[in-house]
N, C-alpha and C. Protein backbone atom coordinates (compact mmCIF):
# COMPACT_ATOMS: atom_id res chain seq x y z
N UNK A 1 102.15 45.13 5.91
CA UNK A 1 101.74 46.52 5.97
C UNK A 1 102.16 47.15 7.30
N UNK A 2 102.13 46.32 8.15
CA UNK A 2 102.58 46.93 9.56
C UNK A 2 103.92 47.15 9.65
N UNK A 3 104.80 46.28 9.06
CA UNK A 3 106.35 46.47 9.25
C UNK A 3 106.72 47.94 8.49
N UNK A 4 105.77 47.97 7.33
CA UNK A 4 106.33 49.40 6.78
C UNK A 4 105.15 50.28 7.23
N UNK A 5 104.52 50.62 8.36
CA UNK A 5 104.22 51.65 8.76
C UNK A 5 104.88 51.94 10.24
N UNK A 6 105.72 50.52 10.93
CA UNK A 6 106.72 50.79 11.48
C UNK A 6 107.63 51.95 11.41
N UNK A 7 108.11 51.06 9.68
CA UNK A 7 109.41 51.93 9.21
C UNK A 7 108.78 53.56 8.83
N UNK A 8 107.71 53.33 8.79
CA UNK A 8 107.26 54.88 8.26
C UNK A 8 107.52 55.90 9.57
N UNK A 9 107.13 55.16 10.60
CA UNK A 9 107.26 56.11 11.67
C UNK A 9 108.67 56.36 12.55
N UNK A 10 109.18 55.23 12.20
CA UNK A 10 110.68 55.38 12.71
C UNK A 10 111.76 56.89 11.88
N UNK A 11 111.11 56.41 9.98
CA UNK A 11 111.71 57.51 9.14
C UNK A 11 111.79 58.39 9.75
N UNK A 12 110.20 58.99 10.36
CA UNK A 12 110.13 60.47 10.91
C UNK A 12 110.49 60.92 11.65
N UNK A 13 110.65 60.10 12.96
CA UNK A 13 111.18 60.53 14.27
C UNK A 13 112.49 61.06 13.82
N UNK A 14 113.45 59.95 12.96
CA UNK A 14 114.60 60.14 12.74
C UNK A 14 114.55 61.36 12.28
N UNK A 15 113.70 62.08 11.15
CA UNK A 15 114.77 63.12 10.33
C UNK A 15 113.16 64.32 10.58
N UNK A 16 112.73 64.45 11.82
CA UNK A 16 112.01 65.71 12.34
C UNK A 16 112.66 65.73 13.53
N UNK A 17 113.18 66.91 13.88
CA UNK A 17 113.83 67.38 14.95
C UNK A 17 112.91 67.63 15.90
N UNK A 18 111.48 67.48 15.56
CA UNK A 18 110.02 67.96 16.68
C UNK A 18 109.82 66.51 17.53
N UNK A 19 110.19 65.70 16.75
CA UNK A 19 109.23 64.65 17.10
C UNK A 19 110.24 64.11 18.40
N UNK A 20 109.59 63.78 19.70
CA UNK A 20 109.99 63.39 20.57
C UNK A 20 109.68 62.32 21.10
N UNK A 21 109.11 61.22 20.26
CA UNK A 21 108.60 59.86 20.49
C UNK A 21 108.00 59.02 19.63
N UNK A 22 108.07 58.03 19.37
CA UNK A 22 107.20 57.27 18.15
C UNK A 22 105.68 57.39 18.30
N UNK A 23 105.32 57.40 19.78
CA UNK A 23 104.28 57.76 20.44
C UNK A 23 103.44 59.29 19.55
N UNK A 24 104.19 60.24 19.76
CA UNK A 24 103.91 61.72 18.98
C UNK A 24 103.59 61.13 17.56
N UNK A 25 104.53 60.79 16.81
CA UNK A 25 104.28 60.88 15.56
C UNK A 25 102.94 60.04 15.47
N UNK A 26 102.56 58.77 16.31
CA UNK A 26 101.70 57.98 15.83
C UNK A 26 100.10 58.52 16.00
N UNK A 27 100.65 59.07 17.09
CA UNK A 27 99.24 60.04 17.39
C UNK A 27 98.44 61.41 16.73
N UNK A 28 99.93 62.06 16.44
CA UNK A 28 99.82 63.77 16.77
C UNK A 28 99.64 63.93 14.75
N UNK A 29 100.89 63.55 13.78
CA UNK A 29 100.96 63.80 12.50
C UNK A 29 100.35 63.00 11.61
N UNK A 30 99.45 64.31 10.74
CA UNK A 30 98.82 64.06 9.73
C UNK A 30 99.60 63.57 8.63
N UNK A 31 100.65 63.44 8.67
CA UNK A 31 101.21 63.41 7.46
C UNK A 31 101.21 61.27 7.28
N UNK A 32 101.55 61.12 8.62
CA UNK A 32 101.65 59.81 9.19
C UNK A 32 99.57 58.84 8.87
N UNK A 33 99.40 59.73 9.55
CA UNK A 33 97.97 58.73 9.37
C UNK A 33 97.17 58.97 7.59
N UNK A 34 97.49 60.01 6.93
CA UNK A 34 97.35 60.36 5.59
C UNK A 34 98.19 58.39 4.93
N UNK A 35 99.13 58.61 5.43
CA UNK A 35 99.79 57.14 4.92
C UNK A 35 99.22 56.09 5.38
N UNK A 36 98.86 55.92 6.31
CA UNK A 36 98.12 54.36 7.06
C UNK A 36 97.07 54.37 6.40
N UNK A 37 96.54 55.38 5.84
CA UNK A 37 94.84 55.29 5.27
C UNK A 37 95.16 54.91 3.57
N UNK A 38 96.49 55.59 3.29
CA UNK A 38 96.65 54.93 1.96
C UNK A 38 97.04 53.45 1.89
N UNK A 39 97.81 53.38 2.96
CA UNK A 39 98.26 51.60 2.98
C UNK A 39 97.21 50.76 2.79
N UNK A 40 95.99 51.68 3.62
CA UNK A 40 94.76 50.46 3.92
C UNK A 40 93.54 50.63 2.20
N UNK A 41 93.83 51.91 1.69
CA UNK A 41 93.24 52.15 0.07
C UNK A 41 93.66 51.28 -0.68
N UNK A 42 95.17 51.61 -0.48
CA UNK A 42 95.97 50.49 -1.88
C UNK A 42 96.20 48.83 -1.49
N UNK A 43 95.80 48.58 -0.49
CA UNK A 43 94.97 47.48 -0.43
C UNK A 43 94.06 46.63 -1.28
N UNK A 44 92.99 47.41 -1.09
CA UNK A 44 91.59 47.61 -1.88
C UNK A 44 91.79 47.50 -2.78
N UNK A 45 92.86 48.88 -3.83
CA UNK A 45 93.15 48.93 -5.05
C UNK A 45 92.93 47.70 -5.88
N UNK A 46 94.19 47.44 -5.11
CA UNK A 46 95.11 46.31 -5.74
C UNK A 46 94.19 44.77 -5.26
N UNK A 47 93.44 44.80 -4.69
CA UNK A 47 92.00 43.57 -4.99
C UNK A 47 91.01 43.89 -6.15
N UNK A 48 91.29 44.92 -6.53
CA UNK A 48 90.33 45.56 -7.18
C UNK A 48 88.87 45.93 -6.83
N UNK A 49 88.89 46.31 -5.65
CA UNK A 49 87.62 46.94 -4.69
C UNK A 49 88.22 48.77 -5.09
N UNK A 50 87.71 49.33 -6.17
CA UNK A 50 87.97 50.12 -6.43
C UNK A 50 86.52 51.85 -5.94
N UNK A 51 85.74 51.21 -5.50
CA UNK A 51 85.15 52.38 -4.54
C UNK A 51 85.19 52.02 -2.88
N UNK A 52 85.98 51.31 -2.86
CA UNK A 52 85.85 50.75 -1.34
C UNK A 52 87.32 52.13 -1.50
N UNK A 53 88.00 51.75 -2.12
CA UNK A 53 89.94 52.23 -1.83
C UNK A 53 89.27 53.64 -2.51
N UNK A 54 88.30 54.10 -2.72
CA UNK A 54 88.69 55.81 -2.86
C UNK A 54 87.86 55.92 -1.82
N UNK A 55 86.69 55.89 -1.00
CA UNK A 55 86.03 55.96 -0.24
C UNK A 55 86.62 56.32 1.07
N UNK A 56 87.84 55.55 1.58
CA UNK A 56 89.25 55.19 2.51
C UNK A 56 89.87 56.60 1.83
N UNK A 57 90.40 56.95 0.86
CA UNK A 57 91.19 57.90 0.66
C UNK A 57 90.34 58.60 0.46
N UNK A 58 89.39 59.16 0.44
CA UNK A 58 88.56 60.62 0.58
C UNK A 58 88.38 60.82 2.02
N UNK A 59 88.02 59.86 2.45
CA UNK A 59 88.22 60.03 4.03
C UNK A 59 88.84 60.69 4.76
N UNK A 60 90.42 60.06 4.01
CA UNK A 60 91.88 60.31 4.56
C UNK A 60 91.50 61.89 3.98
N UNK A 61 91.51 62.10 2.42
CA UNK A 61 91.72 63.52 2.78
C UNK A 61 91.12 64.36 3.27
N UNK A 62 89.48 64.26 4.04
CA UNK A 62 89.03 64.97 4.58
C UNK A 62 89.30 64.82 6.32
N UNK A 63 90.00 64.23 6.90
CA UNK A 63 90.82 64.13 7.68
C UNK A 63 92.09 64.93 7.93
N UNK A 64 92.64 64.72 7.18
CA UNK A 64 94.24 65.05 7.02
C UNK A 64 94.43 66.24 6.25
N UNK A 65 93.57 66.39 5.48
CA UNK A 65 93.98 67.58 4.12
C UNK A 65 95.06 67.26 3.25
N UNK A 66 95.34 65.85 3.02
CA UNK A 66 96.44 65.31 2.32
C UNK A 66 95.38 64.20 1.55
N UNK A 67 95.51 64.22 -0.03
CA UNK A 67 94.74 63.42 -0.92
C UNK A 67 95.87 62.56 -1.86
N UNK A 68 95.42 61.48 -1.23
CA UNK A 68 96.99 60.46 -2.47
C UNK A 68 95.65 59.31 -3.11
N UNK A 69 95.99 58.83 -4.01
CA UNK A 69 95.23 58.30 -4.83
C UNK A 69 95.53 57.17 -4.83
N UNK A 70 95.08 56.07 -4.23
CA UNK A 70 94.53 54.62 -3.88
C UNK A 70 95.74 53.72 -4.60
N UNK A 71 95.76 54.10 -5.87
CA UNK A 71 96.74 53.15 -7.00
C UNK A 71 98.17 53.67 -6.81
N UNK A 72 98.76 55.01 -6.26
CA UNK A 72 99.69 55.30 -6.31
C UNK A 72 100.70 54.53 -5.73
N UNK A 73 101.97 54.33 -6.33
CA UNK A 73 103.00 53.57 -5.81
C UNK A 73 103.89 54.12 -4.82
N UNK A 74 104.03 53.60 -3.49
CA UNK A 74 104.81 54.63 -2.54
C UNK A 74 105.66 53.56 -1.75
N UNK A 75 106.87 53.64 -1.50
CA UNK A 75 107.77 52.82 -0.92
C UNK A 75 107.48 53.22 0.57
N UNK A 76 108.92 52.93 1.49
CA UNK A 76 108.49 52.67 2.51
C UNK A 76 109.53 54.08 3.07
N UNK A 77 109.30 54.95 4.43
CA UNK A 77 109.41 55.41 5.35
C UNK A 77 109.09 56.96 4.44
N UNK A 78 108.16 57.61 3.56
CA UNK A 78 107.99 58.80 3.32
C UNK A 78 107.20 59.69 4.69
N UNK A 79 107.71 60.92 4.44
CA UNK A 79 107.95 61.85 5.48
C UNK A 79 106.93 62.88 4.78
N UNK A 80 105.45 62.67 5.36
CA UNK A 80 104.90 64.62 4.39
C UNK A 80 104.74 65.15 5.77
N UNK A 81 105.44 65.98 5.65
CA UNK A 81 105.77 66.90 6.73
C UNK A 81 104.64 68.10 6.54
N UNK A 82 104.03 68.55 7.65
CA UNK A 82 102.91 69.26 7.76
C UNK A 82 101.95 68.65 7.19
N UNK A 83 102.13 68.75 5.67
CA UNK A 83 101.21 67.76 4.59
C UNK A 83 99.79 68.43 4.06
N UNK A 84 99.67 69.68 4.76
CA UNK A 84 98.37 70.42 4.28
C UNK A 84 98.24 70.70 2.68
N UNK A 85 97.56 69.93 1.96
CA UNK A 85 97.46 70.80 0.38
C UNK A 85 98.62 69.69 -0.02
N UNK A 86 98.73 68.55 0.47
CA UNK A 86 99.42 67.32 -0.61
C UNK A 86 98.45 67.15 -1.38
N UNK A 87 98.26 66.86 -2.79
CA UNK A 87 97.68 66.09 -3.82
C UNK A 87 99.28 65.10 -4.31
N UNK A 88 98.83 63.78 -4.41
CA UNK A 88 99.44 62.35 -5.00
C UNK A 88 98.55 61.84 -6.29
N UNK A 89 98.74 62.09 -7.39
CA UNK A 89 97.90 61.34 -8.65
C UNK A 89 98.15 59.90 -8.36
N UNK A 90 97.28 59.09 -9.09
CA UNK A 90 97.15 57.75 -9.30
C UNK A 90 98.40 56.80 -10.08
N UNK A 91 99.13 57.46 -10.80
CA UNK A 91 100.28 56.88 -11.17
C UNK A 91 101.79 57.32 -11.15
N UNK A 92 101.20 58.04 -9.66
CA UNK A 92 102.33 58.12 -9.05
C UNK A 92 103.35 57.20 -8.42
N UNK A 93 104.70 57.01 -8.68
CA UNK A 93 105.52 56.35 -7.93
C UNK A 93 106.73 57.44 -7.36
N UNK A 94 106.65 56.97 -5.83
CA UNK A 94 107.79 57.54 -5.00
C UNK A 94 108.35 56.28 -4.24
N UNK A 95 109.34 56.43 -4.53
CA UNK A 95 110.79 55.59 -3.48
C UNK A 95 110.54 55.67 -2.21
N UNK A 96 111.51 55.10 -1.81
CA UNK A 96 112.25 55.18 -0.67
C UNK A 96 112.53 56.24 0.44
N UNK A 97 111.97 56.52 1.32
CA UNK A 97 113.26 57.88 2.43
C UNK A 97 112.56 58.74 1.65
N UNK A 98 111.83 59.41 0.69
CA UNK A 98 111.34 60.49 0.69
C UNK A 98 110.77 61.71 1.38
N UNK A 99 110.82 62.67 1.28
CA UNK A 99 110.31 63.92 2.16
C UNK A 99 109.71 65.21 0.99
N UNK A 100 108.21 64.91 1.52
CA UNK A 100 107.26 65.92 0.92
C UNK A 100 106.93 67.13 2.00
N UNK A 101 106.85 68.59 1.30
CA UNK A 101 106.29 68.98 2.52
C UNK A 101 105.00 70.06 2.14
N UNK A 102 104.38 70.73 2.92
CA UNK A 102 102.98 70.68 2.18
C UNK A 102 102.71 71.68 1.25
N UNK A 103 101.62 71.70 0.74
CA UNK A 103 100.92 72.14 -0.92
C UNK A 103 101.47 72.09 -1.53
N UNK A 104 102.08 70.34 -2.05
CA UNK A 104 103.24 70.29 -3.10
C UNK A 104 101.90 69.43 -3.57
N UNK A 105 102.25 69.16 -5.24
CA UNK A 105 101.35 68.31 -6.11
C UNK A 105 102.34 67.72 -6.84
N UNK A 106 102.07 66.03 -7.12
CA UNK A 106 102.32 65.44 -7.34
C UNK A 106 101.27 64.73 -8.71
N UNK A 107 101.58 65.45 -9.72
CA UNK A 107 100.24 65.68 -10.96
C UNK A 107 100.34 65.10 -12.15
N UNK A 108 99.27 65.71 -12.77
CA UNK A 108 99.13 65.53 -14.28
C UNK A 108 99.10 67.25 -14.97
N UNK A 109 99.21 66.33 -16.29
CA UNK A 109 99.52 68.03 -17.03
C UNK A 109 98.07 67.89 -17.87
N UNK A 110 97.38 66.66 -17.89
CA UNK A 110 95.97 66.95 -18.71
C UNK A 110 96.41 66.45 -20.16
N UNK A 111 97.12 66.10 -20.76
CA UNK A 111 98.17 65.96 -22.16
C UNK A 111 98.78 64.33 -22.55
N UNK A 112 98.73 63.65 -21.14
CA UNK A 112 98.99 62.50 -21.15
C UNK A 112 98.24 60.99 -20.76
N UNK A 113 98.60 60.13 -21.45
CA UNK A 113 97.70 58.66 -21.26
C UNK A 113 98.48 57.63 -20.17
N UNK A 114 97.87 56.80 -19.80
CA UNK A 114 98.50 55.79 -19.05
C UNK A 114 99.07 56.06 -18.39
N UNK A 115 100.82 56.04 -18.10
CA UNK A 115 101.35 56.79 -16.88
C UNK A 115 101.62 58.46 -16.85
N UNK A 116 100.57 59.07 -16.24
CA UNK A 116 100.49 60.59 -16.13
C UNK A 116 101.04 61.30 -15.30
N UNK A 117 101.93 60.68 -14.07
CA UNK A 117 101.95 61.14 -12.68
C UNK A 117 103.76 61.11 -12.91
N UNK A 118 104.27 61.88 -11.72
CA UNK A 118 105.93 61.96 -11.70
C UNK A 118 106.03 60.32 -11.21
N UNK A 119 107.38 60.08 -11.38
CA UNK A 119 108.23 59.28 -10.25
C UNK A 119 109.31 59.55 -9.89
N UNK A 120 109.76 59.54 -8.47
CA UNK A 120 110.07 59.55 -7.20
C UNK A 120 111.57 58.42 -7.29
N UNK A 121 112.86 59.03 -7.00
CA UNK A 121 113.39 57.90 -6.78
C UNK A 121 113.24 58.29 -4.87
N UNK A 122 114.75 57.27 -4.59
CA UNK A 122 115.01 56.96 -3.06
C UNK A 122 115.64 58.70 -2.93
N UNK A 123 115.45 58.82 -1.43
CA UNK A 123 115.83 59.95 -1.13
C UNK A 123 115.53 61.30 -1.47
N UNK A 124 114.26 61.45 -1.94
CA UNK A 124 114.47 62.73 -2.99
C UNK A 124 113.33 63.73 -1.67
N UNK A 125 113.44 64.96 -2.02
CA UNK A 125 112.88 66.13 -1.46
C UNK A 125 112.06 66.86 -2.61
N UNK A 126 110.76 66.99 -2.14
CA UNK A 126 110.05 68.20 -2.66
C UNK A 126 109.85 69.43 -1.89
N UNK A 127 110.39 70.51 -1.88
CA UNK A 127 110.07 71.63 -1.23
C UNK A 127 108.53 71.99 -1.08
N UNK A 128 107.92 72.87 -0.08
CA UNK A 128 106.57 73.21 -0.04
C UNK A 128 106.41 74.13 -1.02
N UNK A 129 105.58 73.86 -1.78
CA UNK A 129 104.21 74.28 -3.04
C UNK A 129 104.66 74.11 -4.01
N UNK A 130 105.73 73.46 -3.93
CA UNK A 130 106.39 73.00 -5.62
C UNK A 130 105.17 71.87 -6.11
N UNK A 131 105.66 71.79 -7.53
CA UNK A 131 104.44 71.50 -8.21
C UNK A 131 105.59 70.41 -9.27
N UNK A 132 105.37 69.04 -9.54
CA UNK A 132 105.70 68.11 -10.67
C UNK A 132 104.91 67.32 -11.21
N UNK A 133 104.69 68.36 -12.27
CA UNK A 133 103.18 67.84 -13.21
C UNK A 133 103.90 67.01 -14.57
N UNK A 134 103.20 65.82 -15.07
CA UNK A 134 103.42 64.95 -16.06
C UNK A 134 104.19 63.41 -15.40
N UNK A 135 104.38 62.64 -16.69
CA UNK A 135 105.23 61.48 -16.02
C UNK A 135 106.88 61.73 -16.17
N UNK A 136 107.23 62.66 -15.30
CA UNK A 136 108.41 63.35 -15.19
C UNK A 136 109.06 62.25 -14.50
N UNK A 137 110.62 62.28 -14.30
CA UNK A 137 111.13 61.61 -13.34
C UNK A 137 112.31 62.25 -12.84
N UNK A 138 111.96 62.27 -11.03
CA UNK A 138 113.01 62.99 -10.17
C UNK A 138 113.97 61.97 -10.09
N UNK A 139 115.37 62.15 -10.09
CA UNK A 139 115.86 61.17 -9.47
C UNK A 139 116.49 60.85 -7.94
N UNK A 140 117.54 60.24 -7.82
CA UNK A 140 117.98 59.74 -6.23
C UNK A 140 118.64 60.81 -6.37
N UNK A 141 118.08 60.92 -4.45
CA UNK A 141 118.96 62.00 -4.09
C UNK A 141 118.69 63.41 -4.04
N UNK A 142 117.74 64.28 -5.31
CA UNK A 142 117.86 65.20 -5.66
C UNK A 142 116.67 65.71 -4.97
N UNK A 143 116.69 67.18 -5.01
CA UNK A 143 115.70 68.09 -4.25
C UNK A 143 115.06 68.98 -5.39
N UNK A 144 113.42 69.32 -5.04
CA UNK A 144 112.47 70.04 -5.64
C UNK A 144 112.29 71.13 -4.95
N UNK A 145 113.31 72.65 -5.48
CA UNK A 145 113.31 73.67 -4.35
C UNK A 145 111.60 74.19 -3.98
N UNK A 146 111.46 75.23 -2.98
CA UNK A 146 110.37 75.46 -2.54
C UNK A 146 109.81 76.07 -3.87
N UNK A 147 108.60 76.20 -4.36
CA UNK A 147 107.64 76.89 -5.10
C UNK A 147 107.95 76.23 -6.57
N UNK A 148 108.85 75.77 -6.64
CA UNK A 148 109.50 75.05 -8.28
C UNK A 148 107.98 74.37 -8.99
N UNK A 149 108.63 74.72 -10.11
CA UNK A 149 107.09 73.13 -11.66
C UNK A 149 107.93 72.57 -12.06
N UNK A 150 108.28 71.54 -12.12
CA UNK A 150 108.96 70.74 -12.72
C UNK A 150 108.15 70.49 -13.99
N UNK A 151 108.52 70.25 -15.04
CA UNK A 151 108.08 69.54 -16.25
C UNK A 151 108.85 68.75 -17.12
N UNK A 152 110.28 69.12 -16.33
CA UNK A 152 111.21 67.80 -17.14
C UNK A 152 111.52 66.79 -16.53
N UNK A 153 112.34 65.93 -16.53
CA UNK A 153 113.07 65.06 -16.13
C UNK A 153 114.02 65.92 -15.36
N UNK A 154 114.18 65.17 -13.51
CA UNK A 154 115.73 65.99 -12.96
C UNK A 154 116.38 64.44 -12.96
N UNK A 155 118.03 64.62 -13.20
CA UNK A 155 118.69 63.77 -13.05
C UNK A 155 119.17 63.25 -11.41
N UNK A 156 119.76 62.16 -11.44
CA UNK A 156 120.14 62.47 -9.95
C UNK A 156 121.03 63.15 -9.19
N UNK A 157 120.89 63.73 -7.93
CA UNK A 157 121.61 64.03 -7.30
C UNK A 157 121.70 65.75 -8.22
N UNK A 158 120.89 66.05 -7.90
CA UNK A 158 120.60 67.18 -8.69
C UNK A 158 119.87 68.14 -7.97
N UNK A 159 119.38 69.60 -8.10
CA UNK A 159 118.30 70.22 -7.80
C UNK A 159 117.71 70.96 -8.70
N UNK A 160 116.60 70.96 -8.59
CA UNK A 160 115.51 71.92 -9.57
C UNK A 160 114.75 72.74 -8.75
N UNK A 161 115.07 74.21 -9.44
CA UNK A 161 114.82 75.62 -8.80
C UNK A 161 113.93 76.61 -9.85
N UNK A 162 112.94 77.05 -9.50
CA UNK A 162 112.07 78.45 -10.73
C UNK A 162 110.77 77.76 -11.21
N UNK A 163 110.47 78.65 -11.76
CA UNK A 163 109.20 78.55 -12.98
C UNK A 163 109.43 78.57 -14.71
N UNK A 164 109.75 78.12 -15.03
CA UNK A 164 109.44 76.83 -14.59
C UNK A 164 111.14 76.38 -14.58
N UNK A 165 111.12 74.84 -13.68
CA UNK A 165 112.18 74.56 -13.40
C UNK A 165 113.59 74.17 -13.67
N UNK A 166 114.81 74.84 -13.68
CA UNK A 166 115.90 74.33 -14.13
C UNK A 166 117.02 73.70 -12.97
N UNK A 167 117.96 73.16 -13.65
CA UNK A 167 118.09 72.29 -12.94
C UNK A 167 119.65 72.89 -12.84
N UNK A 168 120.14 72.54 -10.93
CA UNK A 168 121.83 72.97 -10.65
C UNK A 168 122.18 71.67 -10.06
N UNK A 169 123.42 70.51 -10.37
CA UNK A 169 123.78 69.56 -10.31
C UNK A 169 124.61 70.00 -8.92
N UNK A 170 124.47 68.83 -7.66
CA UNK A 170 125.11 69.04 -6.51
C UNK A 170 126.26 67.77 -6.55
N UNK A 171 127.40 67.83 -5.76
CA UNK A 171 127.93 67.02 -5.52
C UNK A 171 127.52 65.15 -4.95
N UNK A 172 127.27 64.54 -5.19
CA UNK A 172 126.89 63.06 -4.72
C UNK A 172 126.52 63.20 -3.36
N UNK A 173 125.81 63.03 -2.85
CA UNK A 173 125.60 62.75 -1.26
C UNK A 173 126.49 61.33 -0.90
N UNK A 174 127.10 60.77 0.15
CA UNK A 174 127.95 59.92 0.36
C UNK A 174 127.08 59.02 1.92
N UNK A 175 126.79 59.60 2.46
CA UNK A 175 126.18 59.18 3.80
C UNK A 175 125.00 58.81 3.55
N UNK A 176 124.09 58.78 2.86
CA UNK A 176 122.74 58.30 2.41
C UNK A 176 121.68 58.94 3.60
N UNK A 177 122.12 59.97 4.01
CA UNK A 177 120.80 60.47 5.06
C UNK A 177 120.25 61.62 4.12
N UNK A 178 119.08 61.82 4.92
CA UNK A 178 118.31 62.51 4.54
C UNK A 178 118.64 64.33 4.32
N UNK A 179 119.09 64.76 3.24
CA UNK A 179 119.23 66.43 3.68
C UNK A 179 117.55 67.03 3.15
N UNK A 180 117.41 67.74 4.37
CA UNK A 180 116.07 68.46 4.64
C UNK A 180 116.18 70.45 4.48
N UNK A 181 117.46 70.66 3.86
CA UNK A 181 117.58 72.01 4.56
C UNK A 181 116.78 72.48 2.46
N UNK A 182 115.79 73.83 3.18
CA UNK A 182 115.19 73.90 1.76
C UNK A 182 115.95 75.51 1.28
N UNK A 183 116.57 75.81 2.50
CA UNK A 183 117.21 77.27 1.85
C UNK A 183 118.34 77.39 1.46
N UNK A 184 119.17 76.50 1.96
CA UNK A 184 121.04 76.74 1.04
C UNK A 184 121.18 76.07 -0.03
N UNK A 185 119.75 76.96 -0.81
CA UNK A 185 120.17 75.48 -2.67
C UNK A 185 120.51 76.69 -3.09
N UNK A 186 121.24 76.27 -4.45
CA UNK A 186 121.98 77.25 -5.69
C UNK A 186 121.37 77.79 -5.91
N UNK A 187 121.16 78.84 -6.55
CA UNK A 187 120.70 79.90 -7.62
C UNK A 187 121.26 79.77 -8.72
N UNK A 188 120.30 79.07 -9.85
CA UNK A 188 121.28 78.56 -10.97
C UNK A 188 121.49 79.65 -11.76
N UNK A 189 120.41 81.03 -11.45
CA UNK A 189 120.84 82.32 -12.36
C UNK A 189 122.24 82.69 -11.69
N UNK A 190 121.99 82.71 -10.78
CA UNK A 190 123.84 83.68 -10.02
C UNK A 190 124.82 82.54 -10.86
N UNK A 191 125.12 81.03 -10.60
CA UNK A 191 125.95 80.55 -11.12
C UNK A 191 125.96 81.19 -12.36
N UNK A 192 125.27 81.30 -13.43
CA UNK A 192 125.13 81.36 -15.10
C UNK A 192 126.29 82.43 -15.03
N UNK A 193 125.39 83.57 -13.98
CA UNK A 193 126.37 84.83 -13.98
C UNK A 193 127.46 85.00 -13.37
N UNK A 194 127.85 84.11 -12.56
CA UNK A 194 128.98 84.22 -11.85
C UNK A 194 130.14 83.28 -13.31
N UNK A 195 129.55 82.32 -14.18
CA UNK A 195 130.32 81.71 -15.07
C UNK A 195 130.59 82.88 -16.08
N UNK A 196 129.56 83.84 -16.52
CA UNK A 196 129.75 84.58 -17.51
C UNK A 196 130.69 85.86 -16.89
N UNK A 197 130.92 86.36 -15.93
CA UNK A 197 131.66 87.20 -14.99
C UNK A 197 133.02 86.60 -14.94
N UNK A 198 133.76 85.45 -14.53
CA UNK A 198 134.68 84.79 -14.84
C UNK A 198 135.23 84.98 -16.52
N UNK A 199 134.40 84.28 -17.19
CA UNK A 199 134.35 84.10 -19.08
C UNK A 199 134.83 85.65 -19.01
N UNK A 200 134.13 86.80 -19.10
CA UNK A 200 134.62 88.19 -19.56
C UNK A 200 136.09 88.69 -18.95
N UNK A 201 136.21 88.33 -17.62
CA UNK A 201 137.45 88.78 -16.97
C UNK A 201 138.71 87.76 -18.13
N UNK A 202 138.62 86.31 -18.10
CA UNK A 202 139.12 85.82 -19.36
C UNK A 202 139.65 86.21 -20.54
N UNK A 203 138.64 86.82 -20.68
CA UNK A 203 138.64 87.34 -22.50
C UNK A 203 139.74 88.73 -22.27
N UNK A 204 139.39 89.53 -21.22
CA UNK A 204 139.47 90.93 -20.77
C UNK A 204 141.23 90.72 -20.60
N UNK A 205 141.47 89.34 -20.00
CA UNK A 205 143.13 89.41 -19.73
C UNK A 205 143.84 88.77 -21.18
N UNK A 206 142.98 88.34 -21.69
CA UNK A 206 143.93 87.98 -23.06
C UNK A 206 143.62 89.46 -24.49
N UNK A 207 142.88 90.08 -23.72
CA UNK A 207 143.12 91.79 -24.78
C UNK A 207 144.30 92.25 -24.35
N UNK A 208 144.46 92.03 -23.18
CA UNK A 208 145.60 93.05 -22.07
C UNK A 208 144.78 94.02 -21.65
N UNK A 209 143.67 94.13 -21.25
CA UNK A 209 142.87 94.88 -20.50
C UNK A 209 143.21 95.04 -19.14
């Protein structure tokens, strides 16, 4: 548990441009101790001390203002940046290198049994107050623009933008770092229209227009 709250804090330093010490992050971000309190829940969980591990995570979220749910599955170095107004359901799984940032939910739609919660591959981004309700699955790589609902499946290396959310396919990432930028994503309406604007000029030169 310690080696990956190591790596948790190393993640951050690396890909927050604020953070000026491992020292800061270990002290100063909620987003960071929201995770050490889940490490020490899903602990519990997984002994099956199951009011000991929500007891620890109610804690955490009245601490932190970040609520992840004891059973949820979370790999190693995630980043909730600010983290105010995180909700994590219980059958949630997130990867790897992830970056949440805050009043995003990580949900249920109320409609489903057994696994109810999204999953998370490696690398992926949720923008702040986006919302991925059901057992949806994001994949590697791909970003959840700011304010987005997801309710489908995004593929990888992808982004999902609107209300509800559709999806604009990006080129492969090649370097495996983290991209954090939440404002230069597509507009998958302008593409539609920039394809149908092309299509008419098309048509327009084979009339002889």
């Amino acid at each position: 548990m310690f080696d990956t709250i190591k790596e948790d804090i190393r993640s951050i330093k690396e890909r927050d441009p604020a953070a000026t010490s491992s020292a800061q992050v270990l002290f100063l971000y909620s987003g960071l101790h929201a995770m050490i309190y889940y490490r020490i829940a899903n602990k519990f969980y997984k002994w099956h001390h199951y009011f000991i591990a929500r007891m620890v995570s109610q804690h955490a979220r009245h601490r932190t203002g970040i609520e992840i749910h004891p059973g949820a599955t979370i790999g190693k170095g995630l980043f909730i940046d600010h983290g105010s107004g995180v909700v994590i359901g219980e059958t949630t799984v997130i990867g790897d290198y992830c970056t949440i940032y805050q009043n995003v939910t990580l949900g249920g739609t109320g409609k489903d049994t057994g696994k109810r919660h999204p999953t998370l591959g490696n690398n992926v981004m949720i923008g702040a107050g986006a919302k991925v309700l059901g057992p949806v699955t994001i994949g590697d790589n791909s970003k959840v623009a700011a304010g987005a609902v997801v309710l489908r499946n995004v593929p990888p290396d992808s982004t999902a933008v609107g209300i509800p959310a559709r999806l604009v396919t990006k080129q492969k990432k090649t370097d495996g770092c983290a991209d954090l930028d939440q404002v230069n994503i597509p507009d998958p309406t302008a593409m539609e229209m920039a394809k149908l604007k092309c299509r008419v000029e098309e048509l327009e030169k084979k009339l002889g227009k």
